[in-house]
N, C-alpha and C. Protein backbone atom coordinates (compact mmCIF):
# COMPACT_ATOMS: atom_id res chain seq x y z
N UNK A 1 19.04 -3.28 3.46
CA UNK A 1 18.53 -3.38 4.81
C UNK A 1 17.09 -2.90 4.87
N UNK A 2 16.11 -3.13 5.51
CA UNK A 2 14.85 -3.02 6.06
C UNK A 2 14.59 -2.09 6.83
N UNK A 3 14.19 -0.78 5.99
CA UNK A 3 14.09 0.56 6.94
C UNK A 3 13.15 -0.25 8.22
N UNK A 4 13.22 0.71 9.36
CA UNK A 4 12.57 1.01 10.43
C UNK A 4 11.32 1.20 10.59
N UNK A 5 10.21 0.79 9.95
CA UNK A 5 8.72 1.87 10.07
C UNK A 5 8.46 0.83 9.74
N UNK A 6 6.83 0.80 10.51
CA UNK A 6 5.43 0.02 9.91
C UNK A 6 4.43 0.61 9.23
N UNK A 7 3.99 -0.27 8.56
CA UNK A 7 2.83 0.42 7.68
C UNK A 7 1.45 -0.17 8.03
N UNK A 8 0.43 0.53 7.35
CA UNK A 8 -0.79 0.05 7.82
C UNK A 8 -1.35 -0.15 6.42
N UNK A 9 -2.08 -1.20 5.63
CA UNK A 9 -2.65 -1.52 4.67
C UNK A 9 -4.13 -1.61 4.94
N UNK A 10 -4.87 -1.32 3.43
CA UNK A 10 -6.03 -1.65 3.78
C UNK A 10 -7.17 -0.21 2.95
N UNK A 11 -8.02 -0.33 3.79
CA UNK A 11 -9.25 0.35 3.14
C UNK A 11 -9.53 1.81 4.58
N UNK A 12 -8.62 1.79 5.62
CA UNK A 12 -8.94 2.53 7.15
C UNK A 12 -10.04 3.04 7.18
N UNK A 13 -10.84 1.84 7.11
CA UNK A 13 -12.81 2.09 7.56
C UNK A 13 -13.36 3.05 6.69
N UNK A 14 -12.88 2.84 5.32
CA UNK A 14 -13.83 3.78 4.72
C UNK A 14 -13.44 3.22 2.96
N UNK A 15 -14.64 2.09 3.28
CA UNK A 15 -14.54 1.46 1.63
C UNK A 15 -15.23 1.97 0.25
N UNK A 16 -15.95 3.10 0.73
CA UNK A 16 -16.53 3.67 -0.35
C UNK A 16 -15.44 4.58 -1.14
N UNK A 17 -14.54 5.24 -0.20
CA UNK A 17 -13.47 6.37 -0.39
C UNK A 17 -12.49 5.84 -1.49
N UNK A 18 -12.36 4.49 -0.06
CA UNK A 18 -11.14 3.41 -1.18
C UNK A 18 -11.39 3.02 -2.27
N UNK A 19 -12.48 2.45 -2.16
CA UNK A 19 -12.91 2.33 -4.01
C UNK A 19 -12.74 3.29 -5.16
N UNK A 20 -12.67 4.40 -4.81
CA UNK A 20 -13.05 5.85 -5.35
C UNK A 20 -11.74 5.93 -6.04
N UNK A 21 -11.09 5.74 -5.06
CA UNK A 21 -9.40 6.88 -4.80
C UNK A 21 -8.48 5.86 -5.64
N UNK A 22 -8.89 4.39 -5.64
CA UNK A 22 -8.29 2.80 -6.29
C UNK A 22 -8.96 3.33 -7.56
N UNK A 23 -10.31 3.39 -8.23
CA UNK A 23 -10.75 3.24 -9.28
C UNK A 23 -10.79 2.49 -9.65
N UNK A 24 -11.48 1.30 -8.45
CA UNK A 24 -12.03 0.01 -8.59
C UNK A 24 -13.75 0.16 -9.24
N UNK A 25 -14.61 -0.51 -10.12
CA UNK A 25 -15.89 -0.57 -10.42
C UNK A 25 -16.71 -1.48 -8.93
N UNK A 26 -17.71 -1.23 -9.23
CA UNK A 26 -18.69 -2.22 -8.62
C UNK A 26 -18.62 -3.43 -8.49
N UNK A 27 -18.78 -3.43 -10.07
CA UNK A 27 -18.65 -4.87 -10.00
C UNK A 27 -17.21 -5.67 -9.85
N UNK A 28 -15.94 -5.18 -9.58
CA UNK A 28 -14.58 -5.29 -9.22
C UNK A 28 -14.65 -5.57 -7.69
N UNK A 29 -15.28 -4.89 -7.14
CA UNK A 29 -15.98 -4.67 -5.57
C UNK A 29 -16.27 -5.88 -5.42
N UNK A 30 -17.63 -6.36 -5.71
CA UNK A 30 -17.98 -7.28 -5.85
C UNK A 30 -17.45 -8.72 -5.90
N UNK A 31 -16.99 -8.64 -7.30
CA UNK A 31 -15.96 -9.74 -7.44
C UNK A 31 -15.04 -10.06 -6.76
N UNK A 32 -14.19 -9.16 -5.77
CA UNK A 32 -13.46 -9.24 -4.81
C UNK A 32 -13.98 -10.16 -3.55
N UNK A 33 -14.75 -9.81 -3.34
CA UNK A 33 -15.86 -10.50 -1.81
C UNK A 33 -16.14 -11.18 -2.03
N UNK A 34 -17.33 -11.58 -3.12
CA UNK A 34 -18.16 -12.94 -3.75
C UNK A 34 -17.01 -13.97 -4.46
N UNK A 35 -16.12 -13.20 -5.04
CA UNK A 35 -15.71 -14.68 -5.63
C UNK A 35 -14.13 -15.32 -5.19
N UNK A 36 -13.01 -13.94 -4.91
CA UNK A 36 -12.02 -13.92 -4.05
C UNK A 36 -12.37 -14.05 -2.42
N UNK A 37 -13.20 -13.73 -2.10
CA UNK A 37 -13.45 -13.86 -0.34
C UNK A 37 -12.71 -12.94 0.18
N UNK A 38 -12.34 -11.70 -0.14
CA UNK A 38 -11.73 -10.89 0.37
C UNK A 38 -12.18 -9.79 1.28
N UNK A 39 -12.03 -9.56 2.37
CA UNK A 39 -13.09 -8.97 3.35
C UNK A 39 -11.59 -8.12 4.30
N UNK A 40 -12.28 -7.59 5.22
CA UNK A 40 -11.32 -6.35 5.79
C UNK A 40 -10.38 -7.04 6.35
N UNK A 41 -9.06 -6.99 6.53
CA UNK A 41 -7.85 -7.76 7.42
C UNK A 41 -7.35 -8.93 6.84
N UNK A 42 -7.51 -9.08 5.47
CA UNK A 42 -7.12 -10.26 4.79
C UNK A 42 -5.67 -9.97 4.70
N UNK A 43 -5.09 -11.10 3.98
CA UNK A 43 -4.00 -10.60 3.22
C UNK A 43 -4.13 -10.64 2.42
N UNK A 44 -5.02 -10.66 1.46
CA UNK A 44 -5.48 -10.40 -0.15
C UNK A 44 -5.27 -9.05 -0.36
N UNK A 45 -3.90 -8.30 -1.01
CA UNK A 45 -3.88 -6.77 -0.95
C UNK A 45 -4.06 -6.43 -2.62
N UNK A 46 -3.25 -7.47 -2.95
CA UNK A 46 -3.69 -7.41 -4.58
C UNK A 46 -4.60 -8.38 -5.08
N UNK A 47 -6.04 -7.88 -6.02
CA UNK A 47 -6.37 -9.18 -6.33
C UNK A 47 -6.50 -8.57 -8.20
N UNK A 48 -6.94 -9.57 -9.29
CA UNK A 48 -6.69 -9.14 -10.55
C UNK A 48 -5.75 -8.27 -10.67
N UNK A 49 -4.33 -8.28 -10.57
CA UNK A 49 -3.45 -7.12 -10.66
C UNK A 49 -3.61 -5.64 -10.36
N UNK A 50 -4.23 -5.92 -9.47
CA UNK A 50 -4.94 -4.21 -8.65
C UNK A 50 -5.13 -4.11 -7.21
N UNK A 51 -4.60 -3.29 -6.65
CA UNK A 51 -4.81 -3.19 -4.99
C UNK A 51 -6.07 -2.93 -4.33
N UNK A 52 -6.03 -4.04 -3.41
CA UNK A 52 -7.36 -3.81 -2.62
C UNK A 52 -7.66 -2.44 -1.32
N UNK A 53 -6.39 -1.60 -1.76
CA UNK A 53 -6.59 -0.62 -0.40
C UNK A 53 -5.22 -0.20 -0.82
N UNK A 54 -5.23 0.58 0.36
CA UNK A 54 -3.93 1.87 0.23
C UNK A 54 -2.68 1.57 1.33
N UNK A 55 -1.61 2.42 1.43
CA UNK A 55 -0.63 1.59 2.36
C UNK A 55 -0.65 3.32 3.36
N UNK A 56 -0.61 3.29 4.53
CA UNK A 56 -0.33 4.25 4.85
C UNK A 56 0.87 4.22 5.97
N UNK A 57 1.06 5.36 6.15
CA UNK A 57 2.46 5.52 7.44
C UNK A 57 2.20 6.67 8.14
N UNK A 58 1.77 6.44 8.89
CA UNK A 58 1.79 7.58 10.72
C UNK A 58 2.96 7.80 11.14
N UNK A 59 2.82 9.21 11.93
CA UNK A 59 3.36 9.97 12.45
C UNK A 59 2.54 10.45 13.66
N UNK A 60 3.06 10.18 14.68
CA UNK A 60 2.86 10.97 16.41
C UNK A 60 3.51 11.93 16.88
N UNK A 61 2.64 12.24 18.03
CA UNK A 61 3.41 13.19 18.68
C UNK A 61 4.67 13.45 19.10
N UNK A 62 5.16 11.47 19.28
CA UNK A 62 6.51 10.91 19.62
C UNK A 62 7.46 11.39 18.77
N UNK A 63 6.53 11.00 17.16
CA UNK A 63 7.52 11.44 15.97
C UNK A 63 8.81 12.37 15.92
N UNK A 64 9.80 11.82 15.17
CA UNK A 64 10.97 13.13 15.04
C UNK A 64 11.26 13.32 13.98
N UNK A 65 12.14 14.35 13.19
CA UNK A 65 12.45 14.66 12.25
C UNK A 65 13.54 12.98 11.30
N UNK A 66 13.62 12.10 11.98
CA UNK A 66 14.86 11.35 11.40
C UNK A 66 13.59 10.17 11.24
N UNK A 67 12.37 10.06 11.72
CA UNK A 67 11.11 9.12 11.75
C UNK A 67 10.77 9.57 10.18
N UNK A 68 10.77 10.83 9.70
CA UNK A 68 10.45 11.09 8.07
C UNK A 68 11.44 11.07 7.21
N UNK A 69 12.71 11.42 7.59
CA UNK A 69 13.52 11.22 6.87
C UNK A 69 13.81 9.50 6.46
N UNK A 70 13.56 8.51 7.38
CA UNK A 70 13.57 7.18 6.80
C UNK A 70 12.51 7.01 5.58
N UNK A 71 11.27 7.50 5.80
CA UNK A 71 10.11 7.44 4.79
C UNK A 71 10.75 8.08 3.77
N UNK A 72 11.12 9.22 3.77
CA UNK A 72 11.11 9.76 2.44
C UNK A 72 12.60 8.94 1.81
N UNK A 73 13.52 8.43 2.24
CA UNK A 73 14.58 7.49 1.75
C UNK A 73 14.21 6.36 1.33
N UNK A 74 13.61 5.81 1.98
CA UNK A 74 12.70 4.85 1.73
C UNK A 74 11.69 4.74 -0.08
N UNK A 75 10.98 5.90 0.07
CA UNK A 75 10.92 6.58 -1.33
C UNK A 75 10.97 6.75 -2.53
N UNK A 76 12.38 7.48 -1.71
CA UNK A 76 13.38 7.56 -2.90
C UNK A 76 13.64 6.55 -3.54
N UNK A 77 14.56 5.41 -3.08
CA UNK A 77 14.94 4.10 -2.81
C UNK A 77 13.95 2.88 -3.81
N UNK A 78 12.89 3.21 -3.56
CA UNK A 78 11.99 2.33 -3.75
C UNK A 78 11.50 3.06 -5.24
N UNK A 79 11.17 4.07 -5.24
CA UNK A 79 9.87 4.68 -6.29
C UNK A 79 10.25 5.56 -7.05
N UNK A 80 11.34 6.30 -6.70
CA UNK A 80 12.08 7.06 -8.05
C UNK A 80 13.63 6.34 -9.03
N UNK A 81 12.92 6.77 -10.38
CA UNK A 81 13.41 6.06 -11.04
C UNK A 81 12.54 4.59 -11.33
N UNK A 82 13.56 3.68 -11.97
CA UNK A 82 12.91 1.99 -12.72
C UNK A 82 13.54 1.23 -11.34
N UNK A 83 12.23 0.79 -10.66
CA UNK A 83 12.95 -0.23 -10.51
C UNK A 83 11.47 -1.64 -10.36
N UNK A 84 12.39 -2.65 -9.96
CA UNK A 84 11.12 -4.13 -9.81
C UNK A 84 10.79 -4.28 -8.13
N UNK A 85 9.76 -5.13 -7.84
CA UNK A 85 9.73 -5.67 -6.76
C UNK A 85 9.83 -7.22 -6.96
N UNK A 86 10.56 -8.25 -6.19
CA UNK A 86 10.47 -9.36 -6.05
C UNK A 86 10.20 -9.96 -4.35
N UNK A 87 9.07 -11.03 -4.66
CA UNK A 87 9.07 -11.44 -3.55
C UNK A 87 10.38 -11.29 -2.76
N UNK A 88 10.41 -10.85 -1.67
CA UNK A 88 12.36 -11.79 -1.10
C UNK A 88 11.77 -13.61 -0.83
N UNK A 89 12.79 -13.99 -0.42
CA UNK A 89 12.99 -15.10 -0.33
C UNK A 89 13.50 -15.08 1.49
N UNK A 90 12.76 -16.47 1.68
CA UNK A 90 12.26 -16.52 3.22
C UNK A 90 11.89 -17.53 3.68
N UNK A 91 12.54 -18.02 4.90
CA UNK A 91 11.84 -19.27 5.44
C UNK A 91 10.14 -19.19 5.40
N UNK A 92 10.32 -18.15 6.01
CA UNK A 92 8.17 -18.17 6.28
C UNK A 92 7.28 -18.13 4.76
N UNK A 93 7.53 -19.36 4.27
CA UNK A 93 6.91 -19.16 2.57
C UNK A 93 5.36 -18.90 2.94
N UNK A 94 4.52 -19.38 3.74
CA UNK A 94 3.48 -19.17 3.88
C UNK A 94 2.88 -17.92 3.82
N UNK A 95 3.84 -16.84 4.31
CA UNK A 95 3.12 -15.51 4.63
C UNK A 95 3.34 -14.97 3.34
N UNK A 96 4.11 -15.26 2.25
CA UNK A 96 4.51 -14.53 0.79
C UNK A 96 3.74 -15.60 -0.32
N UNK A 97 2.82 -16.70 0.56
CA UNK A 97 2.65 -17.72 -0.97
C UNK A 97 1.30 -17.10 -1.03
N UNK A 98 0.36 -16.59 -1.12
CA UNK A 98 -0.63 -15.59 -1.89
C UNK A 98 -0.18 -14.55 -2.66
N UNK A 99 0.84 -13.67 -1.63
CA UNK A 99 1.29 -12.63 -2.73
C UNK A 99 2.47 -13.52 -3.97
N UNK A 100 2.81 -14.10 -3.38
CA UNK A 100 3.74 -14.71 -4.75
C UNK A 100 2.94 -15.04 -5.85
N UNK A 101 1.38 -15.60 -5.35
CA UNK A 101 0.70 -16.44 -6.93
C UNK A 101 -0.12 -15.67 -7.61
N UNK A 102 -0.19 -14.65 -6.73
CA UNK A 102 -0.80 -13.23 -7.04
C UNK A 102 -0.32 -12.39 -7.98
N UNK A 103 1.19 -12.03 -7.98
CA UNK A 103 1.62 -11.04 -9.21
C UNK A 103 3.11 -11.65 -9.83
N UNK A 104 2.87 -11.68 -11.59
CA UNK A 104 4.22 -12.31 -11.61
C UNK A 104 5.17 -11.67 -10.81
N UNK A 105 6.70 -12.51 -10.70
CA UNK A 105 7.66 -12.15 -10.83
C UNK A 105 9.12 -12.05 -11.15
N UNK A 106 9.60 -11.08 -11.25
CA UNK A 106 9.22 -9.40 -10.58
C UNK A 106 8.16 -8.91 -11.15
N UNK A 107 8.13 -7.68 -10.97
CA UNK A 107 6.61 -6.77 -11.54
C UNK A 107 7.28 -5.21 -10.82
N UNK A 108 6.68 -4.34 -11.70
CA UNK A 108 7.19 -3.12 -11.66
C UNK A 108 5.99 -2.55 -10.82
N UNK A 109 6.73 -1.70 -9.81
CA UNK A 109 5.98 -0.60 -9.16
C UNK A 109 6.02 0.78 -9.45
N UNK A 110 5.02 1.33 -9.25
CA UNK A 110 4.80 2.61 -9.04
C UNK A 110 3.93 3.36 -7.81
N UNK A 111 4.66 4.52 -7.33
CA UNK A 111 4.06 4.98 -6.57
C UNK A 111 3.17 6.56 -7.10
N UNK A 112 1.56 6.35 -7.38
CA UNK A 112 0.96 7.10 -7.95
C UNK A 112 0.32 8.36 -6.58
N UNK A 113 0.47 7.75 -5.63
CA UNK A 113 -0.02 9.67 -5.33
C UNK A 113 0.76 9.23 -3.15
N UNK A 114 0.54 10.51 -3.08
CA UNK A 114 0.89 10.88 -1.68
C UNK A 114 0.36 12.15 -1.23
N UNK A 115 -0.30 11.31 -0.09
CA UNK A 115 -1.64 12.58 0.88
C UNK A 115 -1.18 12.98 1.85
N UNK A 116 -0.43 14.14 2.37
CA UNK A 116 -0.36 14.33 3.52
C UNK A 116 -1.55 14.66 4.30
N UNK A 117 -1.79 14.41 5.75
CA UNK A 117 -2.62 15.05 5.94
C UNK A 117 -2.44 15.03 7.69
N UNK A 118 -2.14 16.96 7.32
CA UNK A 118 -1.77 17.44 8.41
C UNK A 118 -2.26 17.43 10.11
N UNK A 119 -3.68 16.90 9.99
CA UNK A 119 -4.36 16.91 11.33
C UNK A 119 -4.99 16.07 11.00
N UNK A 120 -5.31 14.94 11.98
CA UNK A 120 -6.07 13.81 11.55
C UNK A 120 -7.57 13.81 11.47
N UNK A 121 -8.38 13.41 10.77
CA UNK A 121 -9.62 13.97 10.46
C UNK A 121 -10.09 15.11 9.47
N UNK A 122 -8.95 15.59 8.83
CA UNK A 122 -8.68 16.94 8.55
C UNK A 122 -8.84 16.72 6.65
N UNK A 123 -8.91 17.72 5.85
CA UNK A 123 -8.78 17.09 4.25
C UNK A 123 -7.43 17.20 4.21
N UNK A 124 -6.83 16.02 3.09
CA UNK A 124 -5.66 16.15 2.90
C UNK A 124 -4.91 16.95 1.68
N UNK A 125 -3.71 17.21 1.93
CA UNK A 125 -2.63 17.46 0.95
C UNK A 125 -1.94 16.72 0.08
N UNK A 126 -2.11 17.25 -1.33
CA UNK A 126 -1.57 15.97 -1.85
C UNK A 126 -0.11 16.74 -2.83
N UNK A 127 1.24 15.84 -2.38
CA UNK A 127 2.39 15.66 -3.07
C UNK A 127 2.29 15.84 -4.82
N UNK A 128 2.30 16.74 -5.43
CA UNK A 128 2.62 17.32 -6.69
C UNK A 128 4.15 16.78 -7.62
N UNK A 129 4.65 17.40 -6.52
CA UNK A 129 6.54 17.25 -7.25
C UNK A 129 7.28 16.75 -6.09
N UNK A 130 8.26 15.67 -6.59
CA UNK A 130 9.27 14.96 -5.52
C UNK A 130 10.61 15.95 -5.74
């Protein structure tokens, strides 16, 4: 089933950071824009087998304790331990036929870091041990 939460993808207005934090080159940069056409709000998230930006998940004031507990199941679920991602399969082929020609599949994920960050604007915390 399809946890509950949206995510936000992308570079969140600060492409110098993203580059940094990805350990994308210049000229990777580059090549992205000039020769992929990839610009802010695409759906180009992966391009050469590498992400164009980061995925994030908010929390409000609304937030409750069972709003994190889906994330961190979610997680679990997803990122500890082996596992693959495969496209799913879907009437709407259009919205999955870039990412489909984009990375074989399946293809193995990993989830390499997690920032909390406690006040927005604020430096973040970063996840050590699950």
């Amino acid at each position: 089933s399809t946890p509950a939460m949206q995510f936000r993808v992308g570079c969140f207005c600060n492409p110098g950071a993203c580059q940094d934090a990805l350990g994308l080159t210049d000229d990777e940069i580059l090549h992205n824009y000039f020769e992929s056409g990839h610009v802010c709000g695409d759906q180009k998230d992966i391009l050469n087998a590498k992400p164009t930006g980061a995925i994030r998940i908010s929390f409000g004031k609304d937030s409750i304790w069972e709003d994190l507990d889906v994330f961190v199941n979610f997680v679990e679920k997803t990122f500890v331990g082996t596992h693959t991602f495969q496209a799913p399969e879907t009437d709407n082929k259009q919205k999955f036929a870039y990412f489909s020609h984009t990375l074989p599949s399946p293809v193995k994920v990993h989830l390499s870091n997690i920032f909390v960050f406690p006040i927005k604007s604020c430096g973040a915390m970063e996840v050590h041990e699950w």
